[in-house]
Protein backbone atom coordinates (compact mmCIF):
# COMPACT_ATOMS: atom_id res chain seq x y z
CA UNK A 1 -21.66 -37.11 -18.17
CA UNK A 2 -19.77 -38.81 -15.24
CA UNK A 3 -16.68 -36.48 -16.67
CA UNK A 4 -18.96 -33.29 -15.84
CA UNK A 5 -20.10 -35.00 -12.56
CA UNK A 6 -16.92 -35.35 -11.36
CA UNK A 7 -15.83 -31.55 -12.58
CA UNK A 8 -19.36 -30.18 -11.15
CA UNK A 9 -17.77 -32.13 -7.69
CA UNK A 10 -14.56 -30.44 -7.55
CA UNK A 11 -15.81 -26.96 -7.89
CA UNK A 12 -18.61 -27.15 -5.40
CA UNK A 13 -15.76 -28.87 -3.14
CA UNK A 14 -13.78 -25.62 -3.94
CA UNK A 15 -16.18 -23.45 -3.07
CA UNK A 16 -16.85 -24.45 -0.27
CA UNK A 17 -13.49 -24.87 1.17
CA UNK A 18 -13.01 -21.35 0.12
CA UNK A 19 -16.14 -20.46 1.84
CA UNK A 20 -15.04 -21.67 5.41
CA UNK A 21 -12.03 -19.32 4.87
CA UNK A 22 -12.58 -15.75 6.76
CA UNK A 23 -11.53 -12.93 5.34
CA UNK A 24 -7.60 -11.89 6.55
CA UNK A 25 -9.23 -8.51 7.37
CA UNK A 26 -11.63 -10.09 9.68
CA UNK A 27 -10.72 -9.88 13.45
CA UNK A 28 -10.10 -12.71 15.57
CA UNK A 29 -9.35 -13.70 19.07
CA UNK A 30 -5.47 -14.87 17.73
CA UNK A 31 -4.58 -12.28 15.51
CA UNK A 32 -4.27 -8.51 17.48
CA UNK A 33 -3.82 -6.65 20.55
CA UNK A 34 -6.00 -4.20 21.91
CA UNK A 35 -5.01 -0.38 23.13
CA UNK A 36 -7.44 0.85 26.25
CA UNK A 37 -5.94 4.69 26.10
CA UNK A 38 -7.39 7.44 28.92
CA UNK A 39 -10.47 6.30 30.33
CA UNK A 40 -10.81 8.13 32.95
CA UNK A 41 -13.37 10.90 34.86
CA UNK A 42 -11.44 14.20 34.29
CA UNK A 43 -11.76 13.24 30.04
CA UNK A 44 -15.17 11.83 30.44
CA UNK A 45 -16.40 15.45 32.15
CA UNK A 46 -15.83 16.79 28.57
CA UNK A 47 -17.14 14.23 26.49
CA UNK A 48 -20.11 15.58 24.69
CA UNK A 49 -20.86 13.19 21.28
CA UNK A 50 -22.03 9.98 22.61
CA UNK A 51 -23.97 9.91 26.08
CA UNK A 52 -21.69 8.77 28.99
CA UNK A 53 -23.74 6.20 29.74
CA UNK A 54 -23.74 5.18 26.61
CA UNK A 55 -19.67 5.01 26.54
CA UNK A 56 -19.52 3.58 29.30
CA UNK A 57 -21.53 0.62 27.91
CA UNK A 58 -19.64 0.27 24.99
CA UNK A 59 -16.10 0.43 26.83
CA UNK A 60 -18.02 -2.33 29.26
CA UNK A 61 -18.64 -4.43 25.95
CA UNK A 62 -15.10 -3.99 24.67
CA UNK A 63 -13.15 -4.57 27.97
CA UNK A 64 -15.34 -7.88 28.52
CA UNK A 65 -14.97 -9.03 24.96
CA UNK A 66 -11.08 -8.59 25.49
CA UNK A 67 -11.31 -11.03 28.91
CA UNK A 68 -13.41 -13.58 27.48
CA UNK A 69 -11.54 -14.16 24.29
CA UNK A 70 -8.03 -13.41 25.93
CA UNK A 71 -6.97 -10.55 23.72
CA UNK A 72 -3.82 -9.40 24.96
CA UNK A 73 -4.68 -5.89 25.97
CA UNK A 74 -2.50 -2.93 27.15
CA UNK A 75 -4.52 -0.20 29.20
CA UNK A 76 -2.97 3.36 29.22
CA UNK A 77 -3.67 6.43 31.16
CA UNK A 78 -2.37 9.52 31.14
CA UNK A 79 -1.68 11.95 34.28
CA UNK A 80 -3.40 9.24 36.56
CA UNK A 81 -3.21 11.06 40.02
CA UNK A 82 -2.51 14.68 39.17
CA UNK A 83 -5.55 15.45 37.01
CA UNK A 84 -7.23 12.73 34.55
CA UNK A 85 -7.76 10.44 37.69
CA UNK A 86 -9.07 6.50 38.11
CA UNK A 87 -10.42 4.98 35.16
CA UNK A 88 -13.91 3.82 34.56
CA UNK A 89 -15.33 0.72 36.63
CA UNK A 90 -15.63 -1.21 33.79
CA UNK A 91 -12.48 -1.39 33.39
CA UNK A 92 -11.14 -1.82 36.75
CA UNK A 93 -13.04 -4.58 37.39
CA UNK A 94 -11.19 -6.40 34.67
CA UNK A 95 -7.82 -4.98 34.77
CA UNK A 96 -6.46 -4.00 37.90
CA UNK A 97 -4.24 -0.44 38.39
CA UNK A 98 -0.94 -1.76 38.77
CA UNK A 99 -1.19 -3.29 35.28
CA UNK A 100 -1.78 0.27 34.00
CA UNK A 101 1.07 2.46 32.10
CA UNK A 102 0.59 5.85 33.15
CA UNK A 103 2.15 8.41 31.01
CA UNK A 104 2.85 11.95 30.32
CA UNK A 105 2.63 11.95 26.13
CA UNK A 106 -0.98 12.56 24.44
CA UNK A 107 0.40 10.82 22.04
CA UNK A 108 0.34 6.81 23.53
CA UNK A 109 2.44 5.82 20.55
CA UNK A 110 5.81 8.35 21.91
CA UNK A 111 5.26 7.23 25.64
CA UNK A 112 8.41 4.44 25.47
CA UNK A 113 6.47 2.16 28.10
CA UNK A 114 3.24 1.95 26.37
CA UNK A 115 4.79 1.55 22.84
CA UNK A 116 7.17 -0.99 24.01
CA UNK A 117 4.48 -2.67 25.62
CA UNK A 118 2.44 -2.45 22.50
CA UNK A 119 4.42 -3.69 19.85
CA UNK A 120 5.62 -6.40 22.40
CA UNK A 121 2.49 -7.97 22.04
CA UNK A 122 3.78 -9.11 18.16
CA UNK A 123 0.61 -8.73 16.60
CA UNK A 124 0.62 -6.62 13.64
CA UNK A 125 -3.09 -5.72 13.73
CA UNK A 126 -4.37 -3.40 16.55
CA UNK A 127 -7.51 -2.47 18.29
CA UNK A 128 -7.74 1.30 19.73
CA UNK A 129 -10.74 2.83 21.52
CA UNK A 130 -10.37 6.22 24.30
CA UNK A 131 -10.68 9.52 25.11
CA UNK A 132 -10.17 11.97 23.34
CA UNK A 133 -10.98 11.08 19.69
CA UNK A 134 -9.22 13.90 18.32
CA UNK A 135 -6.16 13.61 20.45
CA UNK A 136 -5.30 10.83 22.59
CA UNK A 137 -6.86 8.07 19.59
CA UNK A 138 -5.51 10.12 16.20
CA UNK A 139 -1.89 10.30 17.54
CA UNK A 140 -1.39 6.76 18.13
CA UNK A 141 -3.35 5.05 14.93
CA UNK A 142 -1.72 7.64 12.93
CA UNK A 143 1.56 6.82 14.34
CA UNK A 144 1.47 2.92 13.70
CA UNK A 145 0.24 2.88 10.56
CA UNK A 146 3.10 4.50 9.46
CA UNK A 147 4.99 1.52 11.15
CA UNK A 148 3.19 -0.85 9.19
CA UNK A 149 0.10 -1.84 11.78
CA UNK A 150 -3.13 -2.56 10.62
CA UNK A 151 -5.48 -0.38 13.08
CA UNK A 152 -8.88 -0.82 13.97
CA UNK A 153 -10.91 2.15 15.71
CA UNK A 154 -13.91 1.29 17.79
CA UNK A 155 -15.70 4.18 17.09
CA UNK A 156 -18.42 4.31 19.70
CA UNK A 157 -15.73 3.52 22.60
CA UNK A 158 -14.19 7.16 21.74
CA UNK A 159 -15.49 10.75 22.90
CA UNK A 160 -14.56 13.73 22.31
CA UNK A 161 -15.60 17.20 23.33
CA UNK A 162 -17.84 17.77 20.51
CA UNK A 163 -19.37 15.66 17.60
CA UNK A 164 -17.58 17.42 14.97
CA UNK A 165 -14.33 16.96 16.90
CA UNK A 166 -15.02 13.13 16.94
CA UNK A 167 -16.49 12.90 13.44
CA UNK A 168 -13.56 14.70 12.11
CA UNK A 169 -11.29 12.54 14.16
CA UNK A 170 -11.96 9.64 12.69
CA UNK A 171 -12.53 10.78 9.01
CA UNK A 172 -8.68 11.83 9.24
CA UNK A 173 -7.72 8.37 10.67
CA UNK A 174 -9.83 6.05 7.99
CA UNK A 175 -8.37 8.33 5.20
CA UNK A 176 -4.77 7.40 6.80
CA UNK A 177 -6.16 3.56 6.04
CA UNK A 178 -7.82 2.67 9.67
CA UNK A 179 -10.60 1.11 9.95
CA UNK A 180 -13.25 1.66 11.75
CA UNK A 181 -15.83 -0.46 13.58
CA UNK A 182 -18.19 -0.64 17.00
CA UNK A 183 -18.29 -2.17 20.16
CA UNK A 184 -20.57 -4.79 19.38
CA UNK A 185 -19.24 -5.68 16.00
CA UNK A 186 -16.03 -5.95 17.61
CA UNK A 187 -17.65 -8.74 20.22
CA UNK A 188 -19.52 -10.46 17.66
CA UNK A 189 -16.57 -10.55 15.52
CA UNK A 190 -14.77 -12.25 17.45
CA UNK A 191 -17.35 -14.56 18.89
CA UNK A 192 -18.36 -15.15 14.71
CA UNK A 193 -20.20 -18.93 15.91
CA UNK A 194 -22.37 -19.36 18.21
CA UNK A 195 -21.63 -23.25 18.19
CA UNK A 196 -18.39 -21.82 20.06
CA UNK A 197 -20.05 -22.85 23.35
CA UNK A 198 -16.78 -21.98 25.36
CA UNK A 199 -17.29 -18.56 24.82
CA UNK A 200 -20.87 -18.63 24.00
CA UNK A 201 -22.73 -18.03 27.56
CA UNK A 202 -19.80 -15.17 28.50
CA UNK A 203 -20.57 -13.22 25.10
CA UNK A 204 -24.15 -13.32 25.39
CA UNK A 205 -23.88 -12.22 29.90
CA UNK A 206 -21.76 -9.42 28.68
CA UNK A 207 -24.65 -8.90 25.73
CA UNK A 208 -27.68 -8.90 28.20
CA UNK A 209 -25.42 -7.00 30.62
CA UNK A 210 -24.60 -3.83 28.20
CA UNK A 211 -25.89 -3.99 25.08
CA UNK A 212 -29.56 -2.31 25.27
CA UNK A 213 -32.10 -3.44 23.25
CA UNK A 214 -30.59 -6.42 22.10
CA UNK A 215 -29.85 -7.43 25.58
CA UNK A 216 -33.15 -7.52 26.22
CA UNK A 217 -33.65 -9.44 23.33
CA UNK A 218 -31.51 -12.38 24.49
CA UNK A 219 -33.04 -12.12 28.36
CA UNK A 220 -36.44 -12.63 26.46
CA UNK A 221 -35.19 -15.47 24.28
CA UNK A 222 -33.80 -17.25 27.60
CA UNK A 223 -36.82 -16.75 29.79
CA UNK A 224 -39.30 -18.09 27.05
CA UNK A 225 -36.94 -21.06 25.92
CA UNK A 226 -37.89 -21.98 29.99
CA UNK A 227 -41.35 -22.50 29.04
């Protein structure tokens, strides 16, 4: 009996060892960079699947979750001052122009500035979210996956000018093996425990800030944990 005790011991200590463990496809503040590609007026004008309020939002949620947790982060615009213009607020008021790489290439991935500035992060998984879907996203996830990256597409931080440009966008890049993922899984990933209290007051501003209903939500849960 004390044998099976002892045995009974081991495996529940195994388990739950193993159960503290995340998953290595699980995203985390240490392990990838994130791509900001062509957020900017002149390809938000066309952008007709997701509301650009909306977008805006989730490119607010992304951009903040990338500050707070200190993701190295490479923004990237294309044709800055002759046609695509400034990029959106939320993104300036985080990372300021000079920091940009402005380039001529839909393709992010054949621009040499932004790909040396990419890989030179050294992470081998990446986080890509932009305008368009179809164009300025598919080029570069298709491009480093065939260099060996693990991409990750934040779906509802891309547009496109229509929803079957967009849907069909990202079927192509998920059969190509990227995956895909929102803008508030992508901050909740990476927050993943709330007894993280260094990070725990930012993620839930940024949440009451941009993230709708369940903004709201928290606000409530703060004003009635007053009384």
């Amino acid at each position: 009996m004390k044998n099976l005790s002892l045995a009974a011991a081991l495996i529940l200590s195994a388990i739950s060892g193993f159960a503290q463990k995340p998953g290595p496809a699980l995203l985390d503040p240490t392990n990838h960079a994130l791509v900001l590609i062509d957020y900017e007026g002149q390809m938000a004008f066309a952008t007709a699947n997701i509301p650009i309020d909306q977008l805006r939002n989730n490119t607010a949620i992304v951009a903040g979750a990338s500050k707070i947790f200190g993701i190295p982060t490479v923004v990237t615009t294309v044709a800055e001052k002759s046609f695509s213009g400034p990029v959106f607020p939320e993104i300036l008021e985080l990372y300021p122009e000079s920091t940009y790489i402005d380039r001529t290439t839909m393709n992010t991935w054949e621009d040499v500035n932004a790909y040396k500035a990419i890989v030179g992060k050294n992470k081998k998984k990446l986080v890509m979210g932009g305008l368009w879907t179809s164009v300025c996203i598919v080029g570069p996830v298709l491009s480093a996956i065939a260099e060996g990256f693990d991409v990750y597409v934040i779906t509802d931080a891309c547009g496109d000018v229509s929803k079957e440009a967009h849907d069909q966008a990202i079927t192509r890049m998920v059969q190509a093996g990227a995956h895909p993922m929102t803008s508030l899984q992508y901050l909740l990933e990476l927050q993943r425990d709330w007894a993280r209290q260094a990070t725990y007051k930012p993620v839930n501003d940024l949440v009451v800030k941009y993230a709708g209903g369940y903004g709201i939500g928290v606000q409530y849960a703060r004003q009635m944990l007053k009384h």
